[in-house]
PDB file of N, CA and C in Angstrom:
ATOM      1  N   UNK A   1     121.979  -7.518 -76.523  1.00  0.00           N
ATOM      2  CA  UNK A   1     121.050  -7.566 -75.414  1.00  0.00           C
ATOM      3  C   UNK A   1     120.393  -6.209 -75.172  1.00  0.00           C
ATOM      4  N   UNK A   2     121.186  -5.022 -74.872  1.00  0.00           N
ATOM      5  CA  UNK A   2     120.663  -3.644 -75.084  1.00  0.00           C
ATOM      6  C   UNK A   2     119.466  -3.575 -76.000  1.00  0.00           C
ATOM      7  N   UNK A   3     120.207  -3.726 -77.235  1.00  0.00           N
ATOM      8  CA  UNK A   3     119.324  -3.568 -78.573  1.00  0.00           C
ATOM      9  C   UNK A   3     117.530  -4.112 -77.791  1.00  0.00           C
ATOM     10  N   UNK A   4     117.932  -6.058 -77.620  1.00  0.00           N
ATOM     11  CA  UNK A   4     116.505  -6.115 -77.380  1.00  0.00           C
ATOM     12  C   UNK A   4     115.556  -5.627 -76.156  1.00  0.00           C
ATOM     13  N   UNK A   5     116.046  -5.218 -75.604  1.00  0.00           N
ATOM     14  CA  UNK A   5     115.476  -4.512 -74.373  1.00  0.00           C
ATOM     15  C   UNK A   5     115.149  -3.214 -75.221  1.00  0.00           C
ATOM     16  N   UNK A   6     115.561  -2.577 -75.420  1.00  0.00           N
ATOM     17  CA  UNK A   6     115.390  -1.110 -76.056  1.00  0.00           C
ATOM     18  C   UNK A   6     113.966  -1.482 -76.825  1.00  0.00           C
ATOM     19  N   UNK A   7     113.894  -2.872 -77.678  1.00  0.00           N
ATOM     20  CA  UNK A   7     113.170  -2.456 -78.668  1.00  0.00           C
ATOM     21  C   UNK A   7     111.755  -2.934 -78.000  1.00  0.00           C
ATOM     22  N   UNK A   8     111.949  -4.086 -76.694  1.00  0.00           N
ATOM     23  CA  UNK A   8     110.660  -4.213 -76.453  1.00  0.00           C
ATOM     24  C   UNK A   8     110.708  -3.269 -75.089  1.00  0.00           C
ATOM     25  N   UNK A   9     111.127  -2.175 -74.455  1.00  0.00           N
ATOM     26  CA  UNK A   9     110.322  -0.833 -74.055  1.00  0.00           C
ATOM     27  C   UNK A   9     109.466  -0.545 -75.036  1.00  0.00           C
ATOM     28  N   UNK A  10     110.156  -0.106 -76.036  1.00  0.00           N
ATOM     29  CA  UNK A  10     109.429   0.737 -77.163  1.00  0.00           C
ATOM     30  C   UNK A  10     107.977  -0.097 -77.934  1.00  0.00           C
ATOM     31  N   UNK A  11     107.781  -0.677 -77.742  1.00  0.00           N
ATOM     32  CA  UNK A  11     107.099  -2.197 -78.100  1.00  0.00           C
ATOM     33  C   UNK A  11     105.859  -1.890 -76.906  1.00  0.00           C
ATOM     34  N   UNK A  12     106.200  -2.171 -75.551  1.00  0.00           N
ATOM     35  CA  UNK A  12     105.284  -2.112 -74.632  1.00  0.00           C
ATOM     36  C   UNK A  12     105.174  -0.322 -74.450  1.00  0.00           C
ATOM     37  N   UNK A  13     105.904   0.246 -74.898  1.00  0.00           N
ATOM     38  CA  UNK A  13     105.218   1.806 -74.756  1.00  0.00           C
ATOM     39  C   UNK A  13     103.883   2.279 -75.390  1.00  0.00           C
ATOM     40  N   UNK A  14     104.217   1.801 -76.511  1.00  0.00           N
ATOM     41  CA  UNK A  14     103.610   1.632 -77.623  1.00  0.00           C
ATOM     42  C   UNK A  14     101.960   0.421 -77.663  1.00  0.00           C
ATOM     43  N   UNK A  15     101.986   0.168 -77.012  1.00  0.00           N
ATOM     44  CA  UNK A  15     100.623  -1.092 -76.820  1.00  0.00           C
ATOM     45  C   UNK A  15     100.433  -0.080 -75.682  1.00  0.00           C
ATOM     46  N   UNK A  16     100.647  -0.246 -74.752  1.00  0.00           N
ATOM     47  CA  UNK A  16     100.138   0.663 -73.396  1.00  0.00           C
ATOM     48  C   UNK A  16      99.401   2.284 -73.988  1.00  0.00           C
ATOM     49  N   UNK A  17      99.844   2.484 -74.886  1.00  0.00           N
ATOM     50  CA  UNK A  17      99.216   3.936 -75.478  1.00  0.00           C
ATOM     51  C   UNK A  17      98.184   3.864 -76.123  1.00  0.00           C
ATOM     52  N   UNK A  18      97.949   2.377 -76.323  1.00  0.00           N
ATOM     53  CA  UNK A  18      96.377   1.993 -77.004  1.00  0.00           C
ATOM     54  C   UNK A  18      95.201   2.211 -75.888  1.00  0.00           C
ATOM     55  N   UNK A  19      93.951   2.743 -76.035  1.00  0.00           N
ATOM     56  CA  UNK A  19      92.973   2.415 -75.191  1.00  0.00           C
ATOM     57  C   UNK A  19      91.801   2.365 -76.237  1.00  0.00           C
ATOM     58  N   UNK A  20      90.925   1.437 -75.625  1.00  0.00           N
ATOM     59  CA  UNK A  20      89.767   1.425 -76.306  1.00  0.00           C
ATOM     60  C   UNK A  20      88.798   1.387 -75.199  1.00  0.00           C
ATOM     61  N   UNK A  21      87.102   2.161 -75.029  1.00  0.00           N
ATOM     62  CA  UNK A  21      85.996   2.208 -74.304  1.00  0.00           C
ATOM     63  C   UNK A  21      85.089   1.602 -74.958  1.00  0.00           C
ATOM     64  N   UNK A  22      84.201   1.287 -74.570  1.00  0.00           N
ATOM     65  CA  UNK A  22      83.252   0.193 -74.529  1.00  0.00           C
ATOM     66  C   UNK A  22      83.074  -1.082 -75.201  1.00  0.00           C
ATOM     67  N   UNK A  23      82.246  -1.984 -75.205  1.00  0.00           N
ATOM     68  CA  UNK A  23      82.539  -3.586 -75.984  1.00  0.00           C
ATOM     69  C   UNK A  23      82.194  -3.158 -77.859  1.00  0.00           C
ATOM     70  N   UNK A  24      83.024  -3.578 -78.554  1.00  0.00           N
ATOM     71  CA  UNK A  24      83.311  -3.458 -80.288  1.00  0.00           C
ATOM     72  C   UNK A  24      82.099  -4.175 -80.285  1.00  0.00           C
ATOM     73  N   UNK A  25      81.094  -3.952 -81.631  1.00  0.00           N
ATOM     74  CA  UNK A  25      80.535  -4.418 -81.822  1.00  0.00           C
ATOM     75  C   UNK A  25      80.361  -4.071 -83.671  1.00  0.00           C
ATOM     76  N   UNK A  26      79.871  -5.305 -83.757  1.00  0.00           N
ATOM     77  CA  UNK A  26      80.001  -5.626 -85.958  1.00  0.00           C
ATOM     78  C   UNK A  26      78.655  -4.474 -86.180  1.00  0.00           C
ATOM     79  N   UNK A  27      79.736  -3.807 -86.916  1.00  0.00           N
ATOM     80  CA  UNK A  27      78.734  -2.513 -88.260  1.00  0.00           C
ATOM     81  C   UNK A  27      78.418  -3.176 -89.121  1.00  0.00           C
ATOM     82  N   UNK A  28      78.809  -4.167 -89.623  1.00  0.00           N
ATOM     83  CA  UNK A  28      78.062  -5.130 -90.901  1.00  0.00           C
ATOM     84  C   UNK A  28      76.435  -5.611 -90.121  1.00  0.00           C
ATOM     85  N   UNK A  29      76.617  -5.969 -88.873  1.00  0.00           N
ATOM     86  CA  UNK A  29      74.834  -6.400 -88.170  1.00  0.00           C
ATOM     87  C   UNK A  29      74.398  -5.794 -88.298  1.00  0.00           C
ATOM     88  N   UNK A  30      74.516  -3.716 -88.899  1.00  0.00           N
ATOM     89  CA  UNK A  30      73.296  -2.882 -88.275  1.00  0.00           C
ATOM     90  C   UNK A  30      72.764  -2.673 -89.805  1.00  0.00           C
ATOM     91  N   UNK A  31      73.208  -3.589 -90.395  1.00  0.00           N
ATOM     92  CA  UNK A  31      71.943  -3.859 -91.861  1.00  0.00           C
ATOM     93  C   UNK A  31      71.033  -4.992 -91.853  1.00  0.00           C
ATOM     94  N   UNK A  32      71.234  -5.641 -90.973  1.00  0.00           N
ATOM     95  CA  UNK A  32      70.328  -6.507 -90.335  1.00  0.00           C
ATOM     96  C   UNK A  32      69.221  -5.367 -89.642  1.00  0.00           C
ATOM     97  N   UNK A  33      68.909  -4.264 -89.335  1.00  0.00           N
ATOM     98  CA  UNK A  33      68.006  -3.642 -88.764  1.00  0.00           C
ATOM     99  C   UNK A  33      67.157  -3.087 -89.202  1.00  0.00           C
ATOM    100  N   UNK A  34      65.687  -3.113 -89.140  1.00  0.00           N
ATOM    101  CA  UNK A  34      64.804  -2.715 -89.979  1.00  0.00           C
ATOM    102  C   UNK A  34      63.824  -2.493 -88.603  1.00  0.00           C
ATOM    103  N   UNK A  35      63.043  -0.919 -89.093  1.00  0.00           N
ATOM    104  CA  UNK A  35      62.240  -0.653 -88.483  1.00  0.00           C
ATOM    105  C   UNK A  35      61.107  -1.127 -88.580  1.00  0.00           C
ATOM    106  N   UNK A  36      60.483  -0.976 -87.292  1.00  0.00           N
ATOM    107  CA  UNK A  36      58.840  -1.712 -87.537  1.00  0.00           C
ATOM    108  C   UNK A  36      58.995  -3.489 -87.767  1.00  0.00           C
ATOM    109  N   UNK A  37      60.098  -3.489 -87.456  1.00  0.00           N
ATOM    110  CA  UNK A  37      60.523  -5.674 -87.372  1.00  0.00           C
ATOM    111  C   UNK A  37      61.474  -6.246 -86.561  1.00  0.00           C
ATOM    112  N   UNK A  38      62.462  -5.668 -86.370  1.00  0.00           N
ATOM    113  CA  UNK A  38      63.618  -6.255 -85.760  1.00  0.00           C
ATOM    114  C   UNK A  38      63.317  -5.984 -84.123  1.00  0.00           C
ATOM    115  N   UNK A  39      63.036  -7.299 -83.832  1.00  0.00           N
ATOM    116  CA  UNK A  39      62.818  -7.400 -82.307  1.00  0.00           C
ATOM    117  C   UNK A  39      64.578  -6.784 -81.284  1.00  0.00           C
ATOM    118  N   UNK A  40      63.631  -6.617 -79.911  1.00  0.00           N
ATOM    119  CA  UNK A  40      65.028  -5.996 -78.617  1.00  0.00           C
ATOM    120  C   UNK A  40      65.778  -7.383 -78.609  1.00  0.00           C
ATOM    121  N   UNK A  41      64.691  -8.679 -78.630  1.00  0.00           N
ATOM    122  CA  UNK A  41      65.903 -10.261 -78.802  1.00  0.00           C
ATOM    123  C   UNK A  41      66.458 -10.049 -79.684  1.00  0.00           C
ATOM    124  N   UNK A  42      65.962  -9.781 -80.976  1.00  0.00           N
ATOM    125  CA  UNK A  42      67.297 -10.246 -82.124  1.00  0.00           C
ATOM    126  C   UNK A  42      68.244  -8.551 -81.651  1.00  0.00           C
ATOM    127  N   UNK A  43      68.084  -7.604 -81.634  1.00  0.00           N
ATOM    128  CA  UNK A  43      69.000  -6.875 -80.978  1.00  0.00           C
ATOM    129  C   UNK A  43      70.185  -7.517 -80.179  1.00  0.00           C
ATOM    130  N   UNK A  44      69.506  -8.009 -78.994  1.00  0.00           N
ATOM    131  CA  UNK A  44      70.582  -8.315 -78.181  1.00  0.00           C
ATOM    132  C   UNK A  44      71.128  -9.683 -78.594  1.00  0.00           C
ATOM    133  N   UNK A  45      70.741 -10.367 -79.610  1.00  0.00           N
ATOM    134  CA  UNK A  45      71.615 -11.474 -79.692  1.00  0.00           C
ATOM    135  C   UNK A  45      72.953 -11.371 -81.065  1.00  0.00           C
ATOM    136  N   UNK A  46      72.210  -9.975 -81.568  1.00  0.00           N
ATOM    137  CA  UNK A  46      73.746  -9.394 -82.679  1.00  0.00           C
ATOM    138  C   UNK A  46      74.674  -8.692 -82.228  1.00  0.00           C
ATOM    139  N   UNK A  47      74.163  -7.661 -80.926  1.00  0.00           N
ATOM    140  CA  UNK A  47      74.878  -6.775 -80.213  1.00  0.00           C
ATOM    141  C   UNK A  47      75.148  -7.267 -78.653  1.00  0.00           C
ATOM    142  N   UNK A  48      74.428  -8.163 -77.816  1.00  0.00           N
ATOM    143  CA  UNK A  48      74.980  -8.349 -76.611  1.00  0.00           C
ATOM    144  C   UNK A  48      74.116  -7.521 -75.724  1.00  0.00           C
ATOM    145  N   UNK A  49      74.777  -7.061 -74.670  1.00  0.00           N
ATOM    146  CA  UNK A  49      74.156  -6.114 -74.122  1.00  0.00           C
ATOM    147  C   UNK A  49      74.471  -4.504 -73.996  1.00  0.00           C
ATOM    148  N   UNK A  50      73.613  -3.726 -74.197  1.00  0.00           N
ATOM    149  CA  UNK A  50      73.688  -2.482 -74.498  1.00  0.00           C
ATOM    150  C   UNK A  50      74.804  -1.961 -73.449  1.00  0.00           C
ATOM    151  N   UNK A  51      75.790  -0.827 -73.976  1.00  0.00           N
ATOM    152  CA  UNK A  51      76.596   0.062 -73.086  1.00  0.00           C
ATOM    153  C   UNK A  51      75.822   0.910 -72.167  1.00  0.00           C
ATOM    154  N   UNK A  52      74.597   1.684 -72.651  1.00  0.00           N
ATOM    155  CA  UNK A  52      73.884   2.576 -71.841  1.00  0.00           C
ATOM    156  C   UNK A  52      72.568   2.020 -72.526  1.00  0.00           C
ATOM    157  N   UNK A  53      70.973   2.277 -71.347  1.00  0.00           N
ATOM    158  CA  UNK A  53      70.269   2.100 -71.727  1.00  0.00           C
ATOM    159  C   UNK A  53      69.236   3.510 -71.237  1.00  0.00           C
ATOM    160  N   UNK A  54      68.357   3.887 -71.974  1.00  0.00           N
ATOM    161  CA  UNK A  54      67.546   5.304 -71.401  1.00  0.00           C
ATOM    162  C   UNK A  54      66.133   5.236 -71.709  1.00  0.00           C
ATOM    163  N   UNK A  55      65.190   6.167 -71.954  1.00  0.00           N
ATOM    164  CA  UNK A  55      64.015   6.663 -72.340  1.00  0.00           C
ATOM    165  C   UNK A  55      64.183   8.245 -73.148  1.00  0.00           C
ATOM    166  N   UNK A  56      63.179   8.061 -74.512  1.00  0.00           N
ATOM    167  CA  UNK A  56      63.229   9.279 -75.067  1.00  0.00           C
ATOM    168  C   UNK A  56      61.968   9.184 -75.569  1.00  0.00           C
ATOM    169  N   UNK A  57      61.705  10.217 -75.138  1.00  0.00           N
ATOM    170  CA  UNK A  57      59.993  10.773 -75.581  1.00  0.00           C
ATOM    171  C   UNK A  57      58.992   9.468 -75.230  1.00  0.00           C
ATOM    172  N   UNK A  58      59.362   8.800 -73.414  1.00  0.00           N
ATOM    173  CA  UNK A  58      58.701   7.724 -73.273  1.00  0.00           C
ATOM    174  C   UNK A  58      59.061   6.504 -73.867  1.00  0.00           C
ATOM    175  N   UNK A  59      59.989   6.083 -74.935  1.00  0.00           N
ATOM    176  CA  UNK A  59      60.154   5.214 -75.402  1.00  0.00           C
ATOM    177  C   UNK A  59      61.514   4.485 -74.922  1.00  0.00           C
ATOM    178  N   UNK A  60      62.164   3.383 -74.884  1.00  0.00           N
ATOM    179  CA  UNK A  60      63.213   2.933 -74.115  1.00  0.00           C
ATOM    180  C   UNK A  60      64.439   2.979 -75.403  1.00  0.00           C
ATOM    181  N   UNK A  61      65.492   3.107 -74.874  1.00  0.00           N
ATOM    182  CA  UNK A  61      66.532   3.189 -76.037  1.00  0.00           C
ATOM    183  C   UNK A  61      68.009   2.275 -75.189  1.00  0.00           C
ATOM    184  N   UNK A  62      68.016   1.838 -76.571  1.00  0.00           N
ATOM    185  CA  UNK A  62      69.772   1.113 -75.480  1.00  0.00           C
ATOM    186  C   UNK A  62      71.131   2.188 -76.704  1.00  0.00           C
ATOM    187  N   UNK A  63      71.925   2.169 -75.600  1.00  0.00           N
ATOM    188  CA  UNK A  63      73.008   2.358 -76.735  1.00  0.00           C
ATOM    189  C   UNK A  63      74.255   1.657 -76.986  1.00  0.00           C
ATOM    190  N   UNK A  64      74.887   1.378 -77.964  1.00  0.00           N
ATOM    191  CA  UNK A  64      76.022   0.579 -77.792  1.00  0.00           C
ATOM    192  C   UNK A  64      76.939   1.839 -78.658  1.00  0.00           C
ATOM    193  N   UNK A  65      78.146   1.649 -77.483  1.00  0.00           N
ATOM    194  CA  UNK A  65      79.451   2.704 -78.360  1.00  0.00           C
ATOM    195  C   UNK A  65      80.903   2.006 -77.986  1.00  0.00           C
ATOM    196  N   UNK A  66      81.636   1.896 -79.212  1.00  0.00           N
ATOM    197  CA  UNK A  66      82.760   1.622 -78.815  1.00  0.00           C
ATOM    198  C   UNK A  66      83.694   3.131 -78.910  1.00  0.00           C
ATOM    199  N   UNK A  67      85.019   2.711 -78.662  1.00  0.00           N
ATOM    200  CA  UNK A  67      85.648   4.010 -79.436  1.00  0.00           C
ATOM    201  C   UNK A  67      87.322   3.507 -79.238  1.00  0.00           C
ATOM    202  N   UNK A  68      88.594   4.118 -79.621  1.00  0.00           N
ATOM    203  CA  UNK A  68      89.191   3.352 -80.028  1.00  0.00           C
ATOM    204  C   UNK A  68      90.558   4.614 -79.968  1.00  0.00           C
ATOM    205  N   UNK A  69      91.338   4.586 -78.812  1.00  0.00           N
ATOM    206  CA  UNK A  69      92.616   5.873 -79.188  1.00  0.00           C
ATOM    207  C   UNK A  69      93.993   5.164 -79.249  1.00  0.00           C
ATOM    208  N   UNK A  70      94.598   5.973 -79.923  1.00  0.00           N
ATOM    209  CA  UNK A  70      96.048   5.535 -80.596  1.00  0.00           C
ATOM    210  C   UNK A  70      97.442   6.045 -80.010  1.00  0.00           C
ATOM    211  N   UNK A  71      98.385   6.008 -79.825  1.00  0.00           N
ATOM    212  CA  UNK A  71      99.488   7.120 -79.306  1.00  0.00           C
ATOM    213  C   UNK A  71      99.602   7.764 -79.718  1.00  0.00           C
ATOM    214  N   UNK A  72      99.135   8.270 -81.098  1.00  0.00           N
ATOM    215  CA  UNK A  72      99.493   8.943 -81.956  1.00  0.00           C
ATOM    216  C   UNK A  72      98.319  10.449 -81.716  1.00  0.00           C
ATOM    217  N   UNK A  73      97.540   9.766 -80.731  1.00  0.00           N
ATOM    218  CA  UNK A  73      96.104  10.779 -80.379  1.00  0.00           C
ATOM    219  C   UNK A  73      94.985  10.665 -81.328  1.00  0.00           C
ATOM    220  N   UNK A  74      95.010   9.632 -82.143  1.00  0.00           N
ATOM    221  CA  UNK A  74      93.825   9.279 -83.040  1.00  0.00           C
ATOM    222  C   UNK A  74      93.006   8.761 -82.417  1.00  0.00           C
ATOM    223  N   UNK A  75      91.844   9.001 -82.376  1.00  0.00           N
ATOM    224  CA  UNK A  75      90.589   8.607 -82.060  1.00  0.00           C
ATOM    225  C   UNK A  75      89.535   8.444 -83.048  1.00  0.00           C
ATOM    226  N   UNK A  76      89.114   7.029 -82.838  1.00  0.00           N
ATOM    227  CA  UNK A  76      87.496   6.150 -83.663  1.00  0.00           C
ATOM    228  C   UNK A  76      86.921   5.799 -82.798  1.00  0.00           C
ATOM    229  N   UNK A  77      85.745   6.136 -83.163  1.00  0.00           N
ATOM    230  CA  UNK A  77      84.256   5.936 -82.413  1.00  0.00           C
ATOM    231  C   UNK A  77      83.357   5.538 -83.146  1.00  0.00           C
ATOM    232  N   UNK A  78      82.278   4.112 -83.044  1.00  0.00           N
ATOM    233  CA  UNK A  78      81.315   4.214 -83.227  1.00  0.00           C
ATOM    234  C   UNK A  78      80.439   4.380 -82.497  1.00  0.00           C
ATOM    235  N   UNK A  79      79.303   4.386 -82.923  1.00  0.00           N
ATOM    236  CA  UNK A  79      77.847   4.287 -82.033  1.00  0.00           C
ATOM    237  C   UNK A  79      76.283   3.747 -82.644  1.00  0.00           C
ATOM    238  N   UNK A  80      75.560   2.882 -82.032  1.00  0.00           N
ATOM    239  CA  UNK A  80      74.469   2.483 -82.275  1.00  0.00           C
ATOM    240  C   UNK A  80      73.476   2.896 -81.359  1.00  0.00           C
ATOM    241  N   UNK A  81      72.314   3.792 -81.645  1.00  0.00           N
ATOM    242  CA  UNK A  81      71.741   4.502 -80.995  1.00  0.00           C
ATOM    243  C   UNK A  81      70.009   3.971 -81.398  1.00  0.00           C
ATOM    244  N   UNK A  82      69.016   2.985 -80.443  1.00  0.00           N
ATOM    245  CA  UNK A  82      68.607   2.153 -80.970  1.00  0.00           C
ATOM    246  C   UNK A  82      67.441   2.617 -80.145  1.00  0.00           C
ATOM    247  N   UNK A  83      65.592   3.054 -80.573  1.00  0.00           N
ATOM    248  CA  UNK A  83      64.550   3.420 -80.007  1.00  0.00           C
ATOM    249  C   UNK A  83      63.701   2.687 -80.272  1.00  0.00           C
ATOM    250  N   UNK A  84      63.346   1.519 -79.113  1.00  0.00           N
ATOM    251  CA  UNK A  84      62.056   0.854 -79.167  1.00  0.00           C
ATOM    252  C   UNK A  84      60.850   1.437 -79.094  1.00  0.00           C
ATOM    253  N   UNK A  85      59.646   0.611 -79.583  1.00  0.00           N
ATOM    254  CA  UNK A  85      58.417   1.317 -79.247  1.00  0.00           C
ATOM    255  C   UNK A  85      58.019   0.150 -78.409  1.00  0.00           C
ATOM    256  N   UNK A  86      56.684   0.693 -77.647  1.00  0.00           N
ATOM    257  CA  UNK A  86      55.955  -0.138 -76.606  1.00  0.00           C
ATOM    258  C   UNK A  86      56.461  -1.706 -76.956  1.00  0.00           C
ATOM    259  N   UNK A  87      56.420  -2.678 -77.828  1.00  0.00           N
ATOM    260  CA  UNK A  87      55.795  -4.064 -77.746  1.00  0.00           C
ATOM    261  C   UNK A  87      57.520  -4.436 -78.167  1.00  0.00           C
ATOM    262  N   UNK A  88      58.400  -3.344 -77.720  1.00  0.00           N
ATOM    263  CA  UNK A  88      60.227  -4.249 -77.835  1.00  0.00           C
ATOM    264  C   UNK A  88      60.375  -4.468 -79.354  1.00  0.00           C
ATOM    265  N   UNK A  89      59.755  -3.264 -80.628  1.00  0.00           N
ATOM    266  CA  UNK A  89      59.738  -3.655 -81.729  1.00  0.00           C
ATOM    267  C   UNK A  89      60.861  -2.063 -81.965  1.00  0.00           C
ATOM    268  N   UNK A  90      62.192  -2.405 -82.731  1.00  0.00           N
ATOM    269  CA  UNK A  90      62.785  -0.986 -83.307  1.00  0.00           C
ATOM    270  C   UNK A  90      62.068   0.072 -83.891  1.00  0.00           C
ATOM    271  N   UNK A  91      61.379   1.095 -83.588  1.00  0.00           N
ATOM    272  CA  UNK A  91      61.132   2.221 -84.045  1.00  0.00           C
ATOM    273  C   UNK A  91      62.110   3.024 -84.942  1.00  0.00           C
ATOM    274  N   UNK A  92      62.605   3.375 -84.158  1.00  0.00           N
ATOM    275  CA  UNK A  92      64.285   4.245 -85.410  1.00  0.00           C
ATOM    276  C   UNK A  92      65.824   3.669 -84.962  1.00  0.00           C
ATOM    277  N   UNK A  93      66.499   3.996 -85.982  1.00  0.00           N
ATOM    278  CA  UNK A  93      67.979   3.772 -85.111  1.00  0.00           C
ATOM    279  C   UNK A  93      68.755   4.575 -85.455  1.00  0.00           C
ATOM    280  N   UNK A  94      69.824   5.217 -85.214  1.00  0.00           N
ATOM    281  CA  UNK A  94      70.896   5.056 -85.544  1.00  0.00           C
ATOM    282  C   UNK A  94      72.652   4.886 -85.291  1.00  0.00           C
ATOM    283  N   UNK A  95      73.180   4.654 -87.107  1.00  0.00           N
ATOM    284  CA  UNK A  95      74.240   4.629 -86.430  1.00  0.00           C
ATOM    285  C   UNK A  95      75.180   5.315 -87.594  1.00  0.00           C
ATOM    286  N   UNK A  96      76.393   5.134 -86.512  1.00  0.00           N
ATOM    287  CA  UNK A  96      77.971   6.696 -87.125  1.00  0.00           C
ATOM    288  C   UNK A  96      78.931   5.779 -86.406  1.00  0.00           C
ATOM    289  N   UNK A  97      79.970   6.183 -87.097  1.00  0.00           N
ATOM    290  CA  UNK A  97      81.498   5.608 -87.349  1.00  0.00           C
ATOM    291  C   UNK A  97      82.345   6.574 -87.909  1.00  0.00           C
ATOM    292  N   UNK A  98      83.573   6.329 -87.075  1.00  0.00           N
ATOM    293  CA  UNK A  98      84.814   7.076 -87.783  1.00  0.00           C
ATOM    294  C   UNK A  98      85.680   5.950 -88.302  1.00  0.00           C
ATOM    295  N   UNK A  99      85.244   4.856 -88.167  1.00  0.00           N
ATOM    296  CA  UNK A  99      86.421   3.892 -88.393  1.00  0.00           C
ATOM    297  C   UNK A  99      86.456   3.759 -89.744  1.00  0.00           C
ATOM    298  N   UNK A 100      87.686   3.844 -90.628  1.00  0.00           N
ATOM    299  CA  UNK A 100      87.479   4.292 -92.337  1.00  0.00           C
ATOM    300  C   UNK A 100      87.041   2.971 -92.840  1.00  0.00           C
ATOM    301  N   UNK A 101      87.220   1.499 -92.004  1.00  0.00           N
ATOM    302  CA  UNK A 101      87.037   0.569 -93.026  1.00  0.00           C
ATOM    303  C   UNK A 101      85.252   0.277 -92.736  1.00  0.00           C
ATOM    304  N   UNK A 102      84.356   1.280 -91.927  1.00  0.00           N
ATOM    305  CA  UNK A 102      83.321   0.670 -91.733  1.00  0.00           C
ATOM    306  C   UNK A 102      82.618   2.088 -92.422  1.00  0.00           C
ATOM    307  N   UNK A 103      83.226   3.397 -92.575  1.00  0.00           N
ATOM    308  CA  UNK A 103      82.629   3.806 -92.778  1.00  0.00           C
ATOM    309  C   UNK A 103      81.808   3.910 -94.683  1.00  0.00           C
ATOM    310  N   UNK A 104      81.649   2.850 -95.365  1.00  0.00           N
ATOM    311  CA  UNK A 104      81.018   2.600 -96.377  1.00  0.00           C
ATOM    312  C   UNK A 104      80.248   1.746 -95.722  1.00  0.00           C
ATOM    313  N   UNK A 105      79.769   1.728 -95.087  1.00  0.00           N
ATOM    314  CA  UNK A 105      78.525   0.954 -94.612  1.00  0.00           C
ATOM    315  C   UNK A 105      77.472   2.582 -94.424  1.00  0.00           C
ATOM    316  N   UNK A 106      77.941   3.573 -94.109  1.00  0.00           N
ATOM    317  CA  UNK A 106      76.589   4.793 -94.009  1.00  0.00           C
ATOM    318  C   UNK A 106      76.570   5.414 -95.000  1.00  0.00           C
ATOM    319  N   UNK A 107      76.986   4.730 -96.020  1.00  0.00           N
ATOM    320  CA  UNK A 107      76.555   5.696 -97.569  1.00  0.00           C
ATOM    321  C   UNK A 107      75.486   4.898 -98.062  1.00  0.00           C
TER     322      UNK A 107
END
């Protein structure tokens, strides 16, 4: 009985030391993105709704970031950093990852 008590502390210590910030979103969709075509709808219907949304150089930008810490103090982050022009059409984007199984998607 000890034993299993002992092992699920260590069990729930261990999950409780997980945190993750903002909503995950698929790095395989952001090859679906092409400038000068990919509408703010098809945006938001691969990604949802943006974490932060702003203006740069007049133009509107949403951003989506997750990020991802461990007990161990490891930390993964991505980010999709996305600049419309006037008519809700992608101008530029980008995006970065630490997560190792996504990061062959930015080579």
């Amino acid at each position: 009985m000890k034993k299993t008590i002992i092992v699920l502390a260590l069990l729930s210590l261990f999950s409780a030391g997980c945190v993750s910030t903002g909503k995950n979103f698929s790095a395989d969709a952001t090859k679906n993105i092409k400038k000068n075509s990919t509408t703010r709808s098809q945006i938001h219907g691969w990604f949802g709704y943006p974490y932060m949304t702003g203006i740069d150089n007049g133009d509107t930008t949403w951003i989506y970031n997750y990020s991802k810490s461990s007990v161990a103090g490891k930390v993964m982050v991505k980010d999709l950093y996305i600049v419309f022009d006037e008519n809700g059409v992608v101008k530029n984007f980008t995006f970065s990852t630490s997560f190792p199984d996504e990061m062959k998607l930015t080579k």
